[in-house]
N, C-alpha and C. Protein backbone atom coordinates (compact mmCIF):
# COMPACT_ATOMS: atom_id res chain seq x y z
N UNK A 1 20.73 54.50 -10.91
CA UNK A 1 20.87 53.14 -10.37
C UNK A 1 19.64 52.74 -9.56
N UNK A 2 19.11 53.95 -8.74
CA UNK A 2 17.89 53.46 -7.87
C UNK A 2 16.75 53.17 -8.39
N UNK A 3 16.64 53.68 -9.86
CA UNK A 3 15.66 53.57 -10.95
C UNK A 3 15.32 52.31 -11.11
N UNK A 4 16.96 51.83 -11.59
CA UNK A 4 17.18 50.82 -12.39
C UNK A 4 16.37 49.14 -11.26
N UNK A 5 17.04 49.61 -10.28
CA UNK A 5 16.62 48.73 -8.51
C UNK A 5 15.11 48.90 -8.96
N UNK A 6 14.45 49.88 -8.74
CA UNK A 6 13.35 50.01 -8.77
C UNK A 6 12.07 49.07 -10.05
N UNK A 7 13.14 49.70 -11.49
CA UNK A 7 12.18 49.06 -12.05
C UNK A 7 11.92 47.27 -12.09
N UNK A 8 13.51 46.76 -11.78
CA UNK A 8 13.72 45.36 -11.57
C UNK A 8 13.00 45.00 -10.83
N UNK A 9 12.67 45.47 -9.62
CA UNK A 9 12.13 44.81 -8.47
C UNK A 9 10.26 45.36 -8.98
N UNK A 10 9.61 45.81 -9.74
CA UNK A 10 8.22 46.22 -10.41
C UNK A 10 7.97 45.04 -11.23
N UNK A 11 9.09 44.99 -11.98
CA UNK A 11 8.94 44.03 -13.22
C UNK A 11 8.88 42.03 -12.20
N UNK A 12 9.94 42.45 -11.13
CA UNK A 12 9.53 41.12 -10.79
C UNK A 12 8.55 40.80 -9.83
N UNK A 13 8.08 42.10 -9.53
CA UNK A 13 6.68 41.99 -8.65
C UNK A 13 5.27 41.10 -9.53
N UNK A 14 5.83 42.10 -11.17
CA UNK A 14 4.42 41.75 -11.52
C UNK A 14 4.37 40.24 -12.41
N UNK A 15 5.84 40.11 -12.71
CA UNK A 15 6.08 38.42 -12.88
C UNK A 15 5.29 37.65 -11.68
N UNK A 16 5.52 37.66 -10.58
CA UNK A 16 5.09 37.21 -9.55
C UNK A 16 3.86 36.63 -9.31
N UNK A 17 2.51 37.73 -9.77
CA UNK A 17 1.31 38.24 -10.34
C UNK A 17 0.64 37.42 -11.34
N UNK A 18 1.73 37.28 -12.56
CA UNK A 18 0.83 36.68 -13.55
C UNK A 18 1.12 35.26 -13.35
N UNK A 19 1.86 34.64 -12.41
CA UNK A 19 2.39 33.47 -12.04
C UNK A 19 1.63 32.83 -11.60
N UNK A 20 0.98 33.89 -10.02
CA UNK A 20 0.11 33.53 -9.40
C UNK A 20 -1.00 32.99 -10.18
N UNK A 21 -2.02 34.09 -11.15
CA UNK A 21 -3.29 33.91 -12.02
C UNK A 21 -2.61 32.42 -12.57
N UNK A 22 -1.52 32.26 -13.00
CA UNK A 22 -1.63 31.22 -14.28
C UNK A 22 -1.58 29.63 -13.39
N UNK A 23 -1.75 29.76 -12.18
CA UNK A 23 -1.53 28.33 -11.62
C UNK A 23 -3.30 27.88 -12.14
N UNK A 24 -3.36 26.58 -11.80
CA UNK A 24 -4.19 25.66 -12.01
C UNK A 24 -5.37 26.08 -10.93
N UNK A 25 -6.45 26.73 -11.72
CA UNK A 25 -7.60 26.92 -10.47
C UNK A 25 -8.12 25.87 -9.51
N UNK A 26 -7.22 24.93 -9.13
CA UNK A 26 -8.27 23.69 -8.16
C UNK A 26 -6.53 23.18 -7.65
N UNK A 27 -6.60 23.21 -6.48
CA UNK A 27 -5.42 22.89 -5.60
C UNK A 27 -6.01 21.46 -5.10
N UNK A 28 -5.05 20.59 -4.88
CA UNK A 28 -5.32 19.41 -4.37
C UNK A 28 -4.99 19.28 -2.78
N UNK A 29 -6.56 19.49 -1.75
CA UNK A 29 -6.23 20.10 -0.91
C UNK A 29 -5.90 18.32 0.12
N UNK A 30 -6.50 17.45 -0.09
CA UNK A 30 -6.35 16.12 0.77
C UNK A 30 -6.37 14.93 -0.25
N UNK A 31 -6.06 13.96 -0.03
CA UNK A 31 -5.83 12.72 -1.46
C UNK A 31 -5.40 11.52 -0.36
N UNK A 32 -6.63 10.56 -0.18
CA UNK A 32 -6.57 9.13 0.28
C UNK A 32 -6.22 7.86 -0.37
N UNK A 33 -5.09 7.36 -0.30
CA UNK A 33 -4.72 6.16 -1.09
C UNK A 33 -5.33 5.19 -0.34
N UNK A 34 -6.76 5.15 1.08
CA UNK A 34 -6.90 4.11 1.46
C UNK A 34 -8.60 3.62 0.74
N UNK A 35 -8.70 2.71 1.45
CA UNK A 35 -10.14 2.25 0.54
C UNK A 35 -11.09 3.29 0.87
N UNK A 36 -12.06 3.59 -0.11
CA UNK A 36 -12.57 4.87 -0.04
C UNK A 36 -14.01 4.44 0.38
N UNK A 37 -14.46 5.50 1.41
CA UNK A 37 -15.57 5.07 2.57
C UNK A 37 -16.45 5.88 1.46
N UNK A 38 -17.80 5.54 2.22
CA UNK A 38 -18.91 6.23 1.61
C UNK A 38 -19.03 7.61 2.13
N UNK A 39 -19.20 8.28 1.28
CA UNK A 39 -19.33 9.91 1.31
C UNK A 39 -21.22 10.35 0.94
N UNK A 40 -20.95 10.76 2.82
CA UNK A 40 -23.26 10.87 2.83
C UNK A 40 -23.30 12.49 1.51
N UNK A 41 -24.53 12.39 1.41
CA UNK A 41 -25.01 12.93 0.36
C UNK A 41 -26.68 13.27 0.73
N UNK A 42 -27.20 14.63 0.02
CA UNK A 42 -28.19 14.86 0.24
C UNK A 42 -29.08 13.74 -0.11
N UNK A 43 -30.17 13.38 0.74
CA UNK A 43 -31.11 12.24 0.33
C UNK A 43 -31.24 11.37 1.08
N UNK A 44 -29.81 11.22 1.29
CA UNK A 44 -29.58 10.21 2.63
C UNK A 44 -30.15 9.82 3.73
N UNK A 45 -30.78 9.17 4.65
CA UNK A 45 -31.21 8.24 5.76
C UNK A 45 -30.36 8.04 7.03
N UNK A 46 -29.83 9.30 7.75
CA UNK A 46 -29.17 8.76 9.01
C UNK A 46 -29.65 8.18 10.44
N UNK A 47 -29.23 7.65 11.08
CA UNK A 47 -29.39 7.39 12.22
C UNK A 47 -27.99 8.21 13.33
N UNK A 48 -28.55 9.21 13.85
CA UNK A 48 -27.25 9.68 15.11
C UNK A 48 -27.35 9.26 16.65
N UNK A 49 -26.81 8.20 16.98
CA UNK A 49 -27.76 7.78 18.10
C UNK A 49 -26.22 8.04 19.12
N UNK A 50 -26.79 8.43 20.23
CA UNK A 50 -25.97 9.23 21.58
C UNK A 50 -26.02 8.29 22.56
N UNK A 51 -25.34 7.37 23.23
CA UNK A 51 -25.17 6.62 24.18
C UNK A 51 -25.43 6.98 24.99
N UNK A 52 -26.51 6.40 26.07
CA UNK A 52 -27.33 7.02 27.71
C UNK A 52 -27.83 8.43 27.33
N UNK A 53 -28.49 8.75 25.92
CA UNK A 53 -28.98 10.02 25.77
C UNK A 53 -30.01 9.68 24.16
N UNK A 54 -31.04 9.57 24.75
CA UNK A 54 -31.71 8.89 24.21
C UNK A 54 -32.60 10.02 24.17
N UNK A 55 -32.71 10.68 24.30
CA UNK A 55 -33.36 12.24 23.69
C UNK A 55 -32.65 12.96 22.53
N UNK A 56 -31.25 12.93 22.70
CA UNK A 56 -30.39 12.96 21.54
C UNK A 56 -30.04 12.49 19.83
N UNK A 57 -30.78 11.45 20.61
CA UNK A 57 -30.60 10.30 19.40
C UNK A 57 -31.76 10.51 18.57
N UNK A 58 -31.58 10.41 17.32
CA UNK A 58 -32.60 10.87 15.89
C UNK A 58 -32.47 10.01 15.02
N UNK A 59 -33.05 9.82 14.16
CA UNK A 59 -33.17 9.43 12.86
C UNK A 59 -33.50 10.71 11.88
N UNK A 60 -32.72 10.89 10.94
CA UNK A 60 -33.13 12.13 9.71
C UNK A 60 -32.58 11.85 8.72
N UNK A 61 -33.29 12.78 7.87
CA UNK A 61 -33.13 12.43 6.42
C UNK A 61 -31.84 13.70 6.13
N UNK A 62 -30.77 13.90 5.46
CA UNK A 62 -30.01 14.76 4.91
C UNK A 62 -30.39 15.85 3.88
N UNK A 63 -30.65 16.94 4.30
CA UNK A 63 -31.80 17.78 3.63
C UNK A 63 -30.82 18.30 1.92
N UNK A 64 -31.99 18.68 1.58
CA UNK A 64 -30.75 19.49 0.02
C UNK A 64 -29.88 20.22 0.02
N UNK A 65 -29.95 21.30 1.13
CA UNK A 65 -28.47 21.97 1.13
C UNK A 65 -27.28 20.75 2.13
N UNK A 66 -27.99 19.90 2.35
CA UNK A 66 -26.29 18.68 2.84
C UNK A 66 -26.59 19.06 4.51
N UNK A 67 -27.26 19.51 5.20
CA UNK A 67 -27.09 19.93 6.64
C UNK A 67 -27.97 18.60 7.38
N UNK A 68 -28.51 18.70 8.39
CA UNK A 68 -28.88 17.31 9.38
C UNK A 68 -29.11 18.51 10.60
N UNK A 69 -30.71 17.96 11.42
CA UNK A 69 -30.90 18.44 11.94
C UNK A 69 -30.84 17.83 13.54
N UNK A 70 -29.81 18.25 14.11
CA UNK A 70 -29.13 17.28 15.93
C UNK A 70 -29.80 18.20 16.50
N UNK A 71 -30.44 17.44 17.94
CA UNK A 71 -30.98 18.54 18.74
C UNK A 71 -29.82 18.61 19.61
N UNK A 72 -29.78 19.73 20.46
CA UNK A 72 -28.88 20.64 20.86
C UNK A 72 -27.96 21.24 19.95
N UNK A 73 -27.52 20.53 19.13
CA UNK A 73 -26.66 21.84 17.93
C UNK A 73 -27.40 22.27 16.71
N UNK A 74 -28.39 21.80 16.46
CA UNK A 74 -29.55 22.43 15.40
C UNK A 74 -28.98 22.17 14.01
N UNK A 75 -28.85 22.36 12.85
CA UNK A 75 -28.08 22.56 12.15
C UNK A 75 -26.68 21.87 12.00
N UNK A 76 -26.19 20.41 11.16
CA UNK A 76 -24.96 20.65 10.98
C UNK A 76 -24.76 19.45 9.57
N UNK A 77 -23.72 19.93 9.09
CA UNK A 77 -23.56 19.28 7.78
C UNK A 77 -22.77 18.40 7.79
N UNK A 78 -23.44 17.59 7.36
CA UNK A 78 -23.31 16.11 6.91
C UNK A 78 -23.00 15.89 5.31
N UNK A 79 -23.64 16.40 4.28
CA UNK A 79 -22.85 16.24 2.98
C UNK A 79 -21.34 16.35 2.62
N UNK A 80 -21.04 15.38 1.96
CA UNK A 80 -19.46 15.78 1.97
C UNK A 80 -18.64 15.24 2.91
N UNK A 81 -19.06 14.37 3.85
CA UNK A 81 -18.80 13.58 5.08
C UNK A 81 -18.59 12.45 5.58
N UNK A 82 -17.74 11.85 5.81
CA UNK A 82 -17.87 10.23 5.98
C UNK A 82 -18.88 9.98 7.34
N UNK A 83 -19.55 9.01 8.02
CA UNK A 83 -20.17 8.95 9.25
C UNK A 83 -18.88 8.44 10.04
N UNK A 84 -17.86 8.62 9.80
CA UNK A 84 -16.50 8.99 10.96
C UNK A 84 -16.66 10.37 11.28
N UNK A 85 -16.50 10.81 9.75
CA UNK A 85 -16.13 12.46 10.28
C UNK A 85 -17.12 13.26 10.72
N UNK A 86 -18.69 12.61 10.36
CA UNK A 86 -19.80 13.20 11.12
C UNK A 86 -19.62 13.19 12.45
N UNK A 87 -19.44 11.67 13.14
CA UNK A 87 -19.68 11.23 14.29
C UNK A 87 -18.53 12.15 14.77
N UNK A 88 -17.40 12.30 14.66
CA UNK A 88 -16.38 13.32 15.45
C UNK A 88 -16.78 14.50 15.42
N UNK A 89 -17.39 15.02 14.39
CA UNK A 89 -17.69 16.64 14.65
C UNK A 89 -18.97 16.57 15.40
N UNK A 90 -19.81 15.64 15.32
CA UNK A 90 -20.89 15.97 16.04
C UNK A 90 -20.34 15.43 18.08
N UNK A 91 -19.59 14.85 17.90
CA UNK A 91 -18.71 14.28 19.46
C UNK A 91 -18.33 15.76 20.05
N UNK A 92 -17.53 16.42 18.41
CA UNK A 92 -16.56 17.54 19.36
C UNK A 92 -18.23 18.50 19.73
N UNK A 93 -18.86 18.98 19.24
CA UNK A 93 -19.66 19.86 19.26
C UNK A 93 -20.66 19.79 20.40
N UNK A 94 -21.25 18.47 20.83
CA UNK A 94 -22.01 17.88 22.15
C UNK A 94 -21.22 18.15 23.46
N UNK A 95 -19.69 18.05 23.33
CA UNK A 95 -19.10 17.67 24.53
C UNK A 95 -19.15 19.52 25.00
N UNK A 96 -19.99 20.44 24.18
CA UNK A 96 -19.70 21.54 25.50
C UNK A 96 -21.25 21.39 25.58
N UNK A 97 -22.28 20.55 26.05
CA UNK A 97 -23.21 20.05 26.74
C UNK A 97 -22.86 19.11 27.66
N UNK A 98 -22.36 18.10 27.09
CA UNK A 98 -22.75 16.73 28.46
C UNK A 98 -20.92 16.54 28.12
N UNK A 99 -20.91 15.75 28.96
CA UNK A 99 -19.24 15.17 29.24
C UNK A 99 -19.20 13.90 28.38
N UNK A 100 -18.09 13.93 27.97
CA UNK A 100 -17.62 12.99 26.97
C UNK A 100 -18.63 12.04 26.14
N UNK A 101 -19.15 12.66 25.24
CA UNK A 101 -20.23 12.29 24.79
C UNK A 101 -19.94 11.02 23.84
N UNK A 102 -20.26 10.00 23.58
CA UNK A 102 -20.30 8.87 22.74
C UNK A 102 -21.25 8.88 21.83
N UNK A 103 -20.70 9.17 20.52
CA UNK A 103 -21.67 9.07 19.41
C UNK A 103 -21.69 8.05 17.99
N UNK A 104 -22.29 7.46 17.71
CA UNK A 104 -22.56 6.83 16.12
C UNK A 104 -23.04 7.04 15.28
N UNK A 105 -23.21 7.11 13.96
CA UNK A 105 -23.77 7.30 12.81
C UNK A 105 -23.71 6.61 11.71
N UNK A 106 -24.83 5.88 11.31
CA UNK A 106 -25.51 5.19 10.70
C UNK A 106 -25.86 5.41 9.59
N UNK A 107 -25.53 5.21 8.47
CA UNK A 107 -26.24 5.53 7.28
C UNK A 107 -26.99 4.41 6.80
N UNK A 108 -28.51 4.70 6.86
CA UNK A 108 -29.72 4.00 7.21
C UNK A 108 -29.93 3.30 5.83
N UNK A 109 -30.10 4.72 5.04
CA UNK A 109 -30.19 4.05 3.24
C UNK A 109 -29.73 5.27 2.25
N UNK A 110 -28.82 5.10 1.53
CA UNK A 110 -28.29 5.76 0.57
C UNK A 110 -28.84 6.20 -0.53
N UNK A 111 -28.83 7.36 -0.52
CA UNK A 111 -29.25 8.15 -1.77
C UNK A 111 -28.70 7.65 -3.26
N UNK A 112 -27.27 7.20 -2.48
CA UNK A 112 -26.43 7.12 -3.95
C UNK A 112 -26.11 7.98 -4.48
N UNK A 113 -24.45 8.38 -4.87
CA UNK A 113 -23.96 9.17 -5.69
C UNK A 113 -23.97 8.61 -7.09
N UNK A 114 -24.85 9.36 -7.71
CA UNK A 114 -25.47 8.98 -9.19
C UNK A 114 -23.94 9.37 -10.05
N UNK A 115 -23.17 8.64 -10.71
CA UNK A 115 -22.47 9.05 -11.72
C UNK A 115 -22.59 9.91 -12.50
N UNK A 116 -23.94 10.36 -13.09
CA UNK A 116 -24.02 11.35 -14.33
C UNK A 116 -24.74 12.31 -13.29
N UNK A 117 -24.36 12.73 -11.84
CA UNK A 117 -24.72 13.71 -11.28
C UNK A 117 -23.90 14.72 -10.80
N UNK A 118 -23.96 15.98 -10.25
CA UNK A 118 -23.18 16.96 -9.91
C UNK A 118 -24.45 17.31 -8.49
N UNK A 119 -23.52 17.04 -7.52
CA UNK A 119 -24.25 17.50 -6.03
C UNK A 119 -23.77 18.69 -5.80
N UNK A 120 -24.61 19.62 -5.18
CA UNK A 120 -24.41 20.96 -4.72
C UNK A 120 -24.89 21.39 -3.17
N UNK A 121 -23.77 21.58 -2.62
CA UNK A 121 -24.03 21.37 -1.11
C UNK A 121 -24.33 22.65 -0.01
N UNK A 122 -24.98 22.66 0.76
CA UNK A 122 -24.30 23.85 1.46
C UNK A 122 -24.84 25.28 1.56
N UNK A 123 -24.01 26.49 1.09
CA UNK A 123 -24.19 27.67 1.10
C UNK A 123 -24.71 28.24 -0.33
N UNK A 124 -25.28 27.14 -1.01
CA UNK A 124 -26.19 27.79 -2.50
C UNK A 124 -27.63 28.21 -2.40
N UNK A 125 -27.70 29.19 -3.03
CA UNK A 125 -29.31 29.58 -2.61
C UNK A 125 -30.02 28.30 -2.94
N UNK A 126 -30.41 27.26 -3.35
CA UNK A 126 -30.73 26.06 -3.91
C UNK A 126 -29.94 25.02 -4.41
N UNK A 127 -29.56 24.31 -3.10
CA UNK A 127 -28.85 23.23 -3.19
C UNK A 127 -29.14 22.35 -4.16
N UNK A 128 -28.27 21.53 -4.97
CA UNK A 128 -29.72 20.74 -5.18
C UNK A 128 -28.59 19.32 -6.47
N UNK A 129 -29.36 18.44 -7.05
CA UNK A 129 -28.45 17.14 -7.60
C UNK A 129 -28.88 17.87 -8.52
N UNK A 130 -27.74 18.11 -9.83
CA UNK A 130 -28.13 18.51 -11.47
C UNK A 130 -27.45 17.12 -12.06
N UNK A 131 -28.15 16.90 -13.57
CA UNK A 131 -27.62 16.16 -14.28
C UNK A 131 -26.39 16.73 -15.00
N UNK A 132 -25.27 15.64 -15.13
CA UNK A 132 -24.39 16.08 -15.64
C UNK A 132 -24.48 15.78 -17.05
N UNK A 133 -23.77 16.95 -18.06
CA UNK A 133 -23.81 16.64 -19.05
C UNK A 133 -21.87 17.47 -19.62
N UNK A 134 -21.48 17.09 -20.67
CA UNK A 134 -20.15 17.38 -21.35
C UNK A 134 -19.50 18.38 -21.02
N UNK A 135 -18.59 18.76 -20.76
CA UNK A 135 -18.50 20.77 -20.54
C UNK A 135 -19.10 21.20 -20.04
N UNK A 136 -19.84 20.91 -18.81
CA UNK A 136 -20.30 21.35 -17.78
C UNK A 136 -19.07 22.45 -16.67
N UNK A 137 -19.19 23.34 -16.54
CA UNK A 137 -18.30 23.90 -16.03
C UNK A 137 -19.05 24.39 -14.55
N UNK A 138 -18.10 24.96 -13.77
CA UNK A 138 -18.80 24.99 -12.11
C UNK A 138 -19.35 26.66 -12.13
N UNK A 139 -19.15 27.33 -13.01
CA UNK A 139 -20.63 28.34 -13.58
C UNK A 139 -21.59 28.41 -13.49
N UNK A 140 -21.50 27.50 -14.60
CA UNK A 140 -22.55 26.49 -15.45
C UNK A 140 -23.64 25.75 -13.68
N UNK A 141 -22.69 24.93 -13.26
CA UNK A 141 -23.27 24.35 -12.09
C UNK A 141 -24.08 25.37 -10.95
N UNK A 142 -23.10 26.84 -10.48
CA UNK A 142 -23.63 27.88 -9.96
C UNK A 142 -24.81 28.61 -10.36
N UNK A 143 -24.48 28.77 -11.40
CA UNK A 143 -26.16 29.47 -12.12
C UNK A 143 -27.16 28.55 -12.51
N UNK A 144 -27.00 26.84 -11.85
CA UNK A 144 -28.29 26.25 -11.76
C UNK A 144 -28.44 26.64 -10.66
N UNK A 145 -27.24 26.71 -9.46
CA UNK A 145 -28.13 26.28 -8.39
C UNK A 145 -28.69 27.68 -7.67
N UNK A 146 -28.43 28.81 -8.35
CA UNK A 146 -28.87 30.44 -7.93
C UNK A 146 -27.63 30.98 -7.89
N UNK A 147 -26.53 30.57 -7.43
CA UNK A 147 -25.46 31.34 -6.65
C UNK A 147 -25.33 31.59 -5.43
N UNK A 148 -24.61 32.13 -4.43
CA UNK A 148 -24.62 32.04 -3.22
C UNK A 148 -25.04 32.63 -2.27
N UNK A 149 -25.17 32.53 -0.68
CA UNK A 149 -26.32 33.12 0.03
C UNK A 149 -25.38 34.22 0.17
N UNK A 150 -25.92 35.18 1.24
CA UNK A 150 -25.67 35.78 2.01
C UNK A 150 -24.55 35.58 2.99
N UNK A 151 -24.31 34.31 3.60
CA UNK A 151 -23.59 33.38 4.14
C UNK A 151 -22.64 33.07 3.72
N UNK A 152 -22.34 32.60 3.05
CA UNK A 152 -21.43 31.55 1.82
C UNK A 152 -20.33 32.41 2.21
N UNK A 153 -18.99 31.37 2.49
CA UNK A 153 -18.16 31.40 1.99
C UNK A 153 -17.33 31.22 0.93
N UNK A 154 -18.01 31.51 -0.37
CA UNK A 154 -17.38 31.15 -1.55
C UNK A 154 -15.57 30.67 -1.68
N UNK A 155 -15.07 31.22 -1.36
CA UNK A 155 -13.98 31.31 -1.19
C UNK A 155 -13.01 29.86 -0.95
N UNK A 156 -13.88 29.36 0.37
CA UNK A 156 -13.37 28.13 1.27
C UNK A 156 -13.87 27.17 0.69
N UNK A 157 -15.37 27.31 -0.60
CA UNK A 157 -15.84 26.04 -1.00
C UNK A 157 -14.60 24.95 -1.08
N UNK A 158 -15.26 23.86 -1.58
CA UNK A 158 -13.90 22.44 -2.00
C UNK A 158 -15.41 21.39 -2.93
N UNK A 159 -14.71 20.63 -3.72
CA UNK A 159 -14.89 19.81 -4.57
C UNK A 159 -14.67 18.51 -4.46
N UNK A 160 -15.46 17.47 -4.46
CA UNK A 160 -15.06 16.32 -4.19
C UNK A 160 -14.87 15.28 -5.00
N UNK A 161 -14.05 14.41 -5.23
CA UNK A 161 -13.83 14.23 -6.80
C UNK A 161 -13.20 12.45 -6.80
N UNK A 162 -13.71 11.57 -7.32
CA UNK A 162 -13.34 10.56 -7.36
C UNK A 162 -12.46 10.26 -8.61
N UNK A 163 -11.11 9.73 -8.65
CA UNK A 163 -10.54 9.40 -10.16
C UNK A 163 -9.57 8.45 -9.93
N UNK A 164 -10.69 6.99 -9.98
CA UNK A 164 -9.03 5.62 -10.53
C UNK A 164 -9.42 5.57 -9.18
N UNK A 165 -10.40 5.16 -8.26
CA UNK A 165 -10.66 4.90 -7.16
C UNK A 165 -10.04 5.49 -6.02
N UNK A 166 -9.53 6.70 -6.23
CA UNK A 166 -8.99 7.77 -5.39
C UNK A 166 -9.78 9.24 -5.02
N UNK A 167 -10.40 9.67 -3.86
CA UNK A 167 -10.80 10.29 -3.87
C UNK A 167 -10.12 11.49 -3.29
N UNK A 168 -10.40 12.97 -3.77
CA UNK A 168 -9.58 14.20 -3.89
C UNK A 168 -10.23 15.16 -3.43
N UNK A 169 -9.65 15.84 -2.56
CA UNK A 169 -10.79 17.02 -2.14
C UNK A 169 -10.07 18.81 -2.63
N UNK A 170 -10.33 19.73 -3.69
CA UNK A 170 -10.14 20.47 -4.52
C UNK A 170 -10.89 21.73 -4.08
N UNK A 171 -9.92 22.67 -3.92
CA UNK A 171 -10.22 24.06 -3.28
C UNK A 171 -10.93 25.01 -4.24
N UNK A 172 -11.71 25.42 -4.09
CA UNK A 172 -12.77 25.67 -5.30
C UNK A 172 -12.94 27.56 -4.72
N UNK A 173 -12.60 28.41 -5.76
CA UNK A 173 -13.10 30.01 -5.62
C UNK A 173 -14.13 30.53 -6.08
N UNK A 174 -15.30 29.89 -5.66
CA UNK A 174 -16.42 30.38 -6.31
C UNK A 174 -16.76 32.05 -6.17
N UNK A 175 -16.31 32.55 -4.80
CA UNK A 175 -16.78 33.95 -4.99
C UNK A 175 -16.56 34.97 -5.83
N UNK A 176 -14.93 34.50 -6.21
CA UNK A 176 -13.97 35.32 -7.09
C UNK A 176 -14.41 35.03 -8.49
N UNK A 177 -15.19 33.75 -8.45
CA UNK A 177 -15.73 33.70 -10.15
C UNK A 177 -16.82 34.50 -10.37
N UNK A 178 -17.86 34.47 -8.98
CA UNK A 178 -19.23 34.93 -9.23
C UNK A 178 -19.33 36.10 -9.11
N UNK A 179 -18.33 36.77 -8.30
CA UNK A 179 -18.42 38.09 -7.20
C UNK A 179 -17.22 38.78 -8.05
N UNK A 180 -16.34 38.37 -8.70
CA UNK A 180 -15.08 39.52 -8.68
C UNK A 180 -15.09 38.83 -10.37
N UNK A 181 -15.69 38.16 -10.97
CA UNK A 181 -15.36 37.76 -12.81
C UNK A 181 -14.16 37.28 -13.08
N UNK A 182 -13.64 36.51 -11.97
CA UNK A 182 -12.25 35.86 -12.29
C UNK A 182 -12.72 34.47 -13.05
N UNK A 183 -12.33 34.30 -14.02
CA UNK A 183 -12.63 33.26 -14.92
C UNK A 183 -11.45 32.32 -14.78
N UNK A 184 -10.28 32.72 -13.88
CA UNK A 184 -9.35 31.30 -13.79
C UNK A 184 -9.84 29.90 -12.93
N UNK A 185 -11.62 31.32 -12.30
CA UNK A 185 -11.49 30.02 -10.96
C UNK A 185 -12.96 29.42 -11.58
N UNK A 186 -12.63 29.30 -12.75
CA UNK A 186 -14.06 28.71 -13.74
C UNK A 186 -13.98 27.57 -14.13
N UNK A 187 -13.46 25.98 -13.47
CA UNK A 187 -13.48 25.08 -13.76
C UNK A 187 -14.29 24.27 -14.65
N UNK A 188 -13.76 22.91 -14.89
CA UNK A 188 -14.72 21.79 -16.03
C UNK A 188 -15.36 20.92 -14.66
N UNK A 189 -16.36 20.14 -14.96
CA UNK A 189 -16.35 19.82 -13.83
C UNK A 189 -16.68 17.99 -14.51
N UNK A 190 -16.81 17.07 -13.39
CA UNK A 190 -17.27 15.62 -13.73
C UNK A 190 -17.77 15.30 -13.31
N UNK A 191 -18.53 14.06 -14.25
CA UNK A 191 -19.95 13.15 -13.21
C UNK A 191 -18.95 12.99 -12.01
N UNK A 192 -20.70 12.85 -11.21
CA UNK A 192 -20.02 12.47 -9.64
C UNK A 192 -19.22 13.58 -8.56
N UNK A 193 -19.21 14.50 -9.27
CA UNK A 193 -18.48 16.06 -8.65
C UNK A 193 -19.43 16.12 -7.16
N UNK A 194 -19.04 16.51 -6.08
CA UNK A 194 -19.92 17.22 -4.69
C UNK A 194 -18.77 18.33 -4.76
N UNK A 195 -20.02 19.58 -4.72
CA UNK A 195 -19.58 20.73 -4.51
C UNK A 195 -19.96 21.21 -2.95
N UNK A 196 -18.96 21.48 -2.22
CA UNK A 196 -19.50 21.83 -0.83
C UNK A 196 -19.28 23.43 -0.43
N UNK A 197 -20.66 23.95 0.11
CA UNK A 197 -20.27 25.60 0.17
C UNK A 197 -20.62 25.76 1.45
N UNK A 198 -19.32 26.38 2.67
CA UNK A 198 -19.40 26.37 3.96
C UNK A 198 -19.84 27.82 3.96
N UNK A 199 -20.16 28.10 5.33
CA UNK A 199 -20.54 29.53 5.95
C UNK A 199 -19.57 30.22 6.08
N UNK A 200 -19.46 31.47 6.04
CA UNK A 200 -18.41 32.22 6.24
C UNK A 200 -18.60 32.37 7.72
N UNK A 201 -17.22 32.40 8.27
CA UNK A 201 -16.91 32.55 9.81
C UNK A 201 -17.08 33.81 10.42
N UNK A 202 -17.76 34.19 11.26
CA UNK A 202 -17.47 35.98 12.42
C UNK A 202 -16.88 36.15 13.20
């Protein structure tokens, strides 16, 4: 009988297993039904200007891996970003310098998200805009852009994805494709795709 327990509960372990593999490699991690803001992009033209801190305040260009260079926090990414969600992360990140910091962001002049393009953001050894073409898969997209640093959180990447004037943000496993040969997490990809690859955390 304990066999019998045993093998039931093996057999439905590994049901469990192939359940898991067979879901849909791209989870739909956020989905806005409101009018859809502009999303900065490498190329881009910002203005970050800091109220009564006028040493703070910059003008820069959005480099190829998607990052922006703020003085006092050095480093921070802007691809993949509305200039709401810039201006708040760059708010939360100032305020352990100066007290309640007031910030804006400006997008000066737009690169433009090219339709027949695929942006690559972030943690790729070579960030960079590829042309899209048919069956393009996010491989395909990785082994233009090198594959990932040292850094990279493959794992946490996400995908940004416009469809029917709705934009979708899609949990993407690049490490497990590049690093471990899991081919479930080997997506198709579409014009207009931003691929964003964060740092892994310590």
């Amino acid at each position: 009988m304990f066999r019998s327990i045993a093998l039931l509960l093996l057999v439905g372990s590994l049901s469990g297993c192939a359940y898991f593999y067979a879901k849909p490699p791209m989870t739909v991690v956020a989905q806005s039904s409101q009018p859809l803001e502009y999303v900065i992009g490498a190329g881009d033209q910002l203005q970050v200007f800091v109220w009564r801190n006028q040493d703070l305040t910059v003008t820069v260009p959005v480099r190829p891996d998607g990052r922006i260079s703020v003085p006092l926090l050095g480093d921070v990414m802007a691809a993949g970003r509305t200039a709401e969600q810039l201006r708040a992360a760059v708010e939360k990140d100032l305020s352990q310098y100066i007290q309640q910091p007031r910030v804006t962001v400006i997008v000066l002049s737009a690169a433009g998200q090219s339709q027949t393009s695929i942006r690559i953001v972030g943690e790729a050894l070579q960030p960079k805009v590829l042309p899209y073409y048919t069956g393009m898969t996010l491989m395909d997209a990785m082994a233009a852009a090198g594959g990932l640093t040292d850094f990279a959180d493959g794992n946490r990447a996400y995908l940004i994805r416009t469809v029917n004037g709705k934009r979708s943000r899609y949990h993407l496993r690049i490490a497990s494709l590049l690093r471990g040969g899991n081919m479930d997490a080997n997506i198709e990809l579409a014009p207009s795709d931003t691929i964003v690859i964060p740092q892994r955390w310590y």
